[in-house]
Protein backbone atom coordinates (compact mmCIF):
# COMPACT_ATOMS: atom_id res chain seq x y z
CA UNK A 1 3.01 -14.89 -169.60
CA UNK A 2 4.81 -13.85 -172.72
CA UNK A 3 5.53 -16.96 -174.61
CA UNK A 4 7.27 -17.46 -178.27
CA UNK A 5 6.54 -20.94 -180.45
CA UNK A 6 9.80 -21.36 -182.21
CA UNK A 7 11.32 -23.19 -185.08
CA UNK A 8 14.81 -23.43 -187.28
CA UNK A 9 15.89 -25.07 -190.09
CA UNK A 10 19.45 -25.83 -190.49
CA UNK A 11 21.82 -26.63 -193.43
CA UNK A 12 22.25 -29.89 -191.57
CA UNK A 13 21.84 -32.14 -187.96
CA UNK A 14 25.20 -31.70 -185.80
CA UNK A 15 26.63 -27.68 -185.19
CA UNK A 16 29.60 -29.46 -183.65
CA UNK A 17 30.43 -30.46 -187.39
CA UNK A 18 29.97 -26.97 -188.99
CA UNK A 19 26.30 -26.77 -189.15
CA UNK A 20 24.29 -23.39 -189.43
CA UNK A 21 21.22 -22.30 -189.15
CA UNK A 22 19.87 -20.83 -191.93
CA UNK A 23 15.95 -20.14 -191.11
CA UNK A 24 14.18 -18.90 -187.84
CA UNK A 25 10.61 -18.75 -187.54
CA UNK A 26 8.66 -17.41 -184.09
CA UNK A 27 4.99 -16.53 -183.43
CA UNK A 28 4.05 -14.84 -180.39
CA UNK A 29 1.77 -15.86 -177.59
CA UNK A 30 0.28 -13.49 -174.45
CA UNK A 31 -2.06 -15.71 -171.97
CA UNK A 32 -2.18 -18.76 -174.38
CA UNK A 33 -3.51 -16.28 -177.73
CA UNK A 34 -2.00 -15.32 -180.58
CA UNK A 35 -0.94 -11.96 -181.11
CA UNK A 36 -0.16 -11.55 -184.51
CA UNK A 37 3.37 -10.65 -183.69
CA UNK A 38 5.81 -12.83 -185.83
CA UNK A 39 9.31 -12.79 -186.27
CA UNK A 40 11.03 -14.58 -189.61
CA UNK A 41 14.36 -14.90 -191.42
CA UNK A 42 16.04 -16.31 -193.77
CA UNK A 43 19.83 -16.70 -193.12
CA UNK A 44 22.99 -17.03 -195.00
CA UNK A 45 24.95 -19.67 -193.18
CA UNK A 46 28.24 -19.15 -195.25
CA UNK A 47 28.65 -23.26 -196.26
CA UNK A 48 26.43 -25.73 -198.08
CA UNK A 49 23.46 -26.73 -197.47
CA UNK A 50 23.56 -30.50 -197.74
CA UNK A 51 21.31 -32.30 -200.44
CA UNK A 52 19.55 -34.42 -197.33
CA UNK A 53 18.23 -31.17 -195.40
CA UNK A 54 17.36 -29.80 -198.77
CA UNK A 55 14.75 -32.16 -199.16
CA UNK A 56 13.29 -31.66 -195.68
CA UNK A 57 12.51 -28.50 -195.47
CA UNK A 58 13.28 -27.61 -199.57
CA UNK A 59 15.59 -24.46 -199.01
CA UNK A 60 18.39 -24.03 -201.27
CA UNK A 61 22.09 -22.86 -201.26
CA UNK A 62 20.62 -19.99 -204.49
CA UNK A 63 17.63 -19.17 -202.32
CA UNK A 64 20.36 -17.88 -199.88
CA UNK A 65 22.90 -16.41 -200.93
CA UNK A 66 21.89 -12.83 -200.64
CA UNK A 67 20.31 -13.15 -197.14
CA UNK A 68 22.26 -11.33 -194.18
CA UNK A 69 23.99 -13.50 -192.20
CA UNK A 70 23.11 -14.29 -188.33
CA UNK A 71 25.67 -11.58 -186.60
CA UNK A 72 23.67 -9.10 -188.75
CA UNK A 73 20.41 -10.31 -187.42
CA UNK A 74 21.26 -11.87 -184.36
CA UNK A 75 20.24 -8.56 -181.90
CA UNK A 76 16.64 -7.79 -183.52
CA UNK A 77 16.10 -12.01 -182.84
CA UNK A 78 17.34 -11.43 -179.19
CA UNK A 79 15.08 -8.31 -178.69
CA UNK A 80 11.87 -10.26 -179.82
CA UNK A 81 12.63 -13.67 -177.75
CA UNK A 82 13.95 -11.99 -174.77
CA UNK A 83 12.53 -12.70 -171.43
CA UNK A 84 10.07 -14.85 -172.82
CA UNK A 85 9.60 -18.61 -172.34
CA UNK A 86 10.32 -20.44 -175.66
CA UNK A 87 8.21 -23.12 -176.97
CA UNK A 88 9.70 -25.60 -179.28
CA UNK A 89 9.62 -29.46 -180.52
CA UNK A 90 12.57 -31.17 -179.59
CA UNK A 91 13.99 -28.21 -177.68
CA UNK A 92 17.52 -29.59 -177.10
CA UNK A 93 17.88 -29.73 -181.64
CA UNK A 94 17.44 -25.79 -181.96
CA UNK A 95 18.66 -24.52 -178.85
CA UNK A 96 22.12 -26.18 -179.36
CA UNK A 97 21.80 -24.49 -183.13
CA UNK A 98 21.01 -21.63 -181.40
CA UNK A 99 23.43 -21.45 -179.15
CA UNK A 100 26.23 -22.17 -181.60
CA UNK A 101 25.36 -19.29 -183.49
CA UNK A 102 25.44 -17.30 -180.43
CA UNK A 103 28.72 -18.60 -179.66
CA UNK A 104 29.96 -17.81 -183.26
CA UNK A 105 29.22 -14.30 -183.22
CA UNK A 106 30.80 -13.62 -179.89
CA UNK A 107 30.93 -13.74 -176.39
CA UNK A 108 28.97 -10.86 -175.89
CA UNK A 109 25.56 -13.17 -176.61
CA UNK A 110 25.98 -15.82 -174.13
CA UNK A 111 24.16 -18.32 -173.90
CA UNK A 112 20.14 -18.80 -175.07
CA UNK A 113 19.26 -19.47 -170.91
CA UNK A 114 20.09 -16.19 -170.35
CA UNK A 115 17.70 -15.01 -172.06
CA UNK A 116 14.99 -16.87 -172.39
CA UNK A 117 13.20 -20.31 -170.53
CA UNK A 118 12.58 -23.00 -172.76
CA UNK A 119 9.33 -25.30 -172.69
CA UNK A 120 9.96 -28.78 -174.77
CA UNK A 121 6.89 -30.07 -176.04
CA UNK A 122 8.28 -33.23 -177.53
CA UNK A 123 9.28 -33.94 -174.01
CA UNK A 124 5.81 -33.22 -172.34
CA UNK A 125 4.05 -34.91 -175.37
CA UNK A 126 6.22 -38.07 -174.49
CA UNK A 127 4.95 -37.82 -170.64
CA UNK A 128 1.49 -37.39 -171.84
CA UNK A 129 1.40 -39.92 -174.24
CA UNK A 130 4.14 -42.45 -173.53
CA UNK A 131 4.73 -45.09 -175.99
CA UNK A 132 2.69 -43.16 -179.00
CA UNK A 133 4.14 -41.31 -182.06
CA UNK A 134 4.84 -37.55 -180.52
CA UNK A 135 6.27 -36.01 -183.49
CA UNK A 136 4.69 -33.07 -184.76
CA UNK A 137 2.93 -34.57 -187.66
CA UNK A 138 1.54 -36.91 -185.31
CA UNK A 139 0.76 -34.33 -182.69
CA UNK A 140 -1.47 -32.54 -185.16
CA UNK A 141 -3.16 -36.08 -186.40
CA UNK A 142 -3.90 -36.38 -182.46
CA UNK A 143 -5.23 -32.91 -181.82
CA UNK A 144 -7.17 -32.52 -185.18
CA UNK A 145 -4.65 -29.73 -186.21
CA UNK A 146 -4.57 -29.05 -189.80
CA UNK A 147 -1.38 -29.64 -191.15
CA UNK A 148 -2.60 -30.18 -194.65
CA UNK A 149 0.25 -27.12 -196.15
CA UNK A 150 3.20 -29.05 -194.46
CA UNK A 151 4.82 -30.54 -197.22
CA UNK A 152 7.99 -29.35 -196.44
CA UNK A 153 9.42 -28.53 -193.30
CA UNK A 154 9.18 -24.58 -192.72
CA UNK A 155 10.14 -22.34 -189.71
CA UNK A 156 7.53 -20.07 -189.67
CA UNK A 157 4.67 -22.52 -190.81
CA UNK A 158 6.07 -25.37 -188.15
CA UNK A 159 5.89 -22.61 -185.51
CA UNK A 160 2.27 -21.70 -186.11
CA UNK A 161 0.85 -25.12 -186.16
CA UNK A 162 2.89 -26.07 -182.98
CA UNK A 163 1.52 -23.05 -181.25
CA UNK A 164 -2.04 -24.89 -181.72
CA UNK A 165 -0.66 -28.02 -180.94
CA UNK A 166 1.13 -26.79 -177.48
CA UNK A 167 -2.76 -25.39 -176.78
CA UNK A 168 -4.16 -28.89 -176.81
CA UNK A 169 -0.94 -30.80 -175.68
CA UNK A 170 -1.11 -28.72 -172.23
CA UNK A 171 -5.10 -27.62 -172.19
CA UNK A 172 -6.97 -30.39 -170.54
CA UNK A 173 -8.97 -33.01 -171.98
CA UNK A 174 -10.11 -33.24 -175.47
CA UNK A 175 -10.83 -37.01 -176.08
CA UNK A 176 -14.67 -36.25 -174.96
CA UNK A 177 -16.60 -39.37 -175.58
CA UNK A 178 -20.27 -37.93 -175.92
CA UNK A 179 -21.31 -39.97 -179.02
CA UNK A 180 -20.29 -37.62 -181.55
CA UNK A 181 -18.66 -39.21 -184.80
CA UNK A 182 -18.15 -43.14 -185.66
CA UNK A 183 -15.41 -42.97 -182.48
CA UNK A 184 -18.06 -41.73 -180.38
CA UNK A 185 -15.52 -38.96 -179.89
CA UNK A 186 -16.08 -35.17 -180.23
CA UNK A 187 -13.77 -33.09 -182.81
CA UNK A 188 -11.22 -30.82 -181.62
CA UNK A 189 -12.72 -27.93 -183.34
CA UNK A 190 -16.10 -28.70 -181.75
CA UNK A 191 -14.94 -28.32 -178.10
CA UNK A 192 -15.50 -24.64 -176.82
CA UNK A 193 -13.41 -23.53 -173.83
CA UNK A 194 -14.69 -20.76 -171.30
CA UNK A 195 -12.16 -18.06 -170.58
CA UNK A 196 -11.15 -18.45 -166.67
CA UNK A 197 -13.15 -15.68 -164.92
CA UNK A 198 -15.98 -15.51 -167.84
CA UNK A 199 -19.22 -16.42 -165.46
CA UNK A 200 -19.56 -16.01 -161.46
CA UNK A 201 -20.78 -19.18 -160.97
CA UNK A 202 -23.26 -19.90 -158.00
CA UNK A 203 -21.62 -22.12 -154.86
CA UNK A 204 -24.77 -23.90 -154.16
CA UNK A 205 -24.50 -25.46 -150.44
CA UNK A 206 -26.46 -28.18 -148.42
CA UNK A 207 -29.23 -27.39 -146.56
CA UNK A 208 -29.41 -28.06 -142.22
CA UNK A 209 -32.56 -30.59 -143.75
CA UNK A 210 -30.67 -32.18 -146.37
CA UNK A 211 -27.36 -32.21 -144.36
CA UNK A 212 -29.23 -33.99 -141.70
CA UNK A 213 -30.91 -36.68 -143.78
CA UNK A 214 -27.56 -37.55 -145.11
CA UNK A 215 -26.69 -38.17 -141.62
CA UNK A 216 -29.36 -40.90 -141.07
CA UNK A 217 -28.39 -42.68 -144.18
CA UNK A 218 -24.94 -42.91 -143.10
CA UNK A 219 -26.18 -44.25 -139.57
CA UNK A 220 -28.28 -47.13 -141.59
CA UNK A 221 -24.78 -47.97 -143.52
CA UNK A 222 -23.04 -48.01 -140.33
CA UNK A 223 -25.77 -50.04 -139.10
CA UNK A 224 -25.77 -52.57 -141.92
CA UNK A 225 -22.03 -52.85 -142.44
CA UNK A 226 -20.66 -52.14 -139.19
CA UNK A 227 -19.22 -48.71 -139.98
CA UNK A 228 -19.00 -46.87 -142.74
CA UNK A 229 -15.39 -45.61 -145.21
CA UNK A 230 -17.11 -42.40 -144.94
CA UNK A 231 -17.29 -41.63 -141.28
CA UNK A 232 -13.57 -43.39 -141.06
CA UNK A 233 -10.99 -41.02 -139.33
């Protein structure tokens, strides 16, 4: 499966009050690794950026104003996401940017489900882990993802370090309690995972001997408890 981590940052919260986009960020992913493939820009979103979102993510209305604007970037951004399923952190925030842009630059570009399927990790974190902190920052506290160059929000930089978090958040178990560390829990970047398919491992199967002497035990718990949960049905 083709998959894309994705992030924006905006010159504000609400598009239904004017509100652009003015940064897209997206790393690629093919079977849950990294290929190197990116795709960022920077976007001139033809109003101010207001002083609150500045000091978020630290991107300012001079830093823009000679970027191309969205309709001038807006089919190379479709060609990489297409017919992928996005990844992103509170899903429902950039796909309504999204599609706003989409809708300013004309009916031609639809709608962002129809081209792409959209995976919400904020949402699964939330199922996994109801009633904890599940936003990114704490996602990467959580998962042992460094996170140590966030400080300030970026597109590109946000999508890379969610792409590790979305491998923990929906890879199994990682809260291994084998006596490793003051917790008694093992690290995050000590646990190795085996590639599905790696080894051909041996189905090793009862023997008529050992099948049959499990037989007679199970006749002495019948015995002593007047039948047995394990013979029941």
């Amino acid at each position: 499966m083709r998959q894309i981590v994705l992030d924006t940052e905006t010159t504000g919260i609400e598009p239904s009050q004017g509100h652009r986009i003015i940064e897209i960020g997206c790393v690629e992913m093919v079977g849950r690794k990294l290929t190197g493939r990116t795709y960022h820009q920077y976007i001139n979103p033809d109003r101010e950026v207001e002083a609150e979102a500045i000091s978020v993510h630290g991107i300012t209305n001079e830093y823009l104003a000679d970027k191309p604007r969205f309709t001038e970037i807006v089919d190379e951004f479709i060609e990489f996401i297409r017919g992928a399923e996005l990844i992103i952190h509170n899903a429902p925030f950039d796909v309504g940017f999204i599609n706003h842009e989409f809708n300013l630059a004309g009916p031609r570009f639809g709608t962002l489900d129809q081209i792409c399927t959209v995976f919400d990790t904020l949402t699964f974190a939330r199922q996994k882990h109801p009633g904890a902190k599940n936003s990114l920052d704490a996602l990467c506290k959580r998962y042992g993802v460094d996170n140590s160059n966030r400080e300030l929000h970026g597109a590109l930089l946000d999508s890379e370090i969610l792409a590790d978090v979305y491998l923990f958040l929906t890879g199994g178990q990682t809260d291994l309690s084998l006596g490793h560390g003051a917790d008694g829990k093992v690290a995050v970047s000590d646990i190795q995972r085996v590639a599905p398919g790696q080894y051909d491992l041996a189905v090793v199967r009862a023997s008529a001997e050992e099948l049959a002497e499990h037989e007679a035990m199970l006749d002495r718990i019948d015995k002593k408890s007047g039948g047995s949960v394990w013979r029941a049905g």
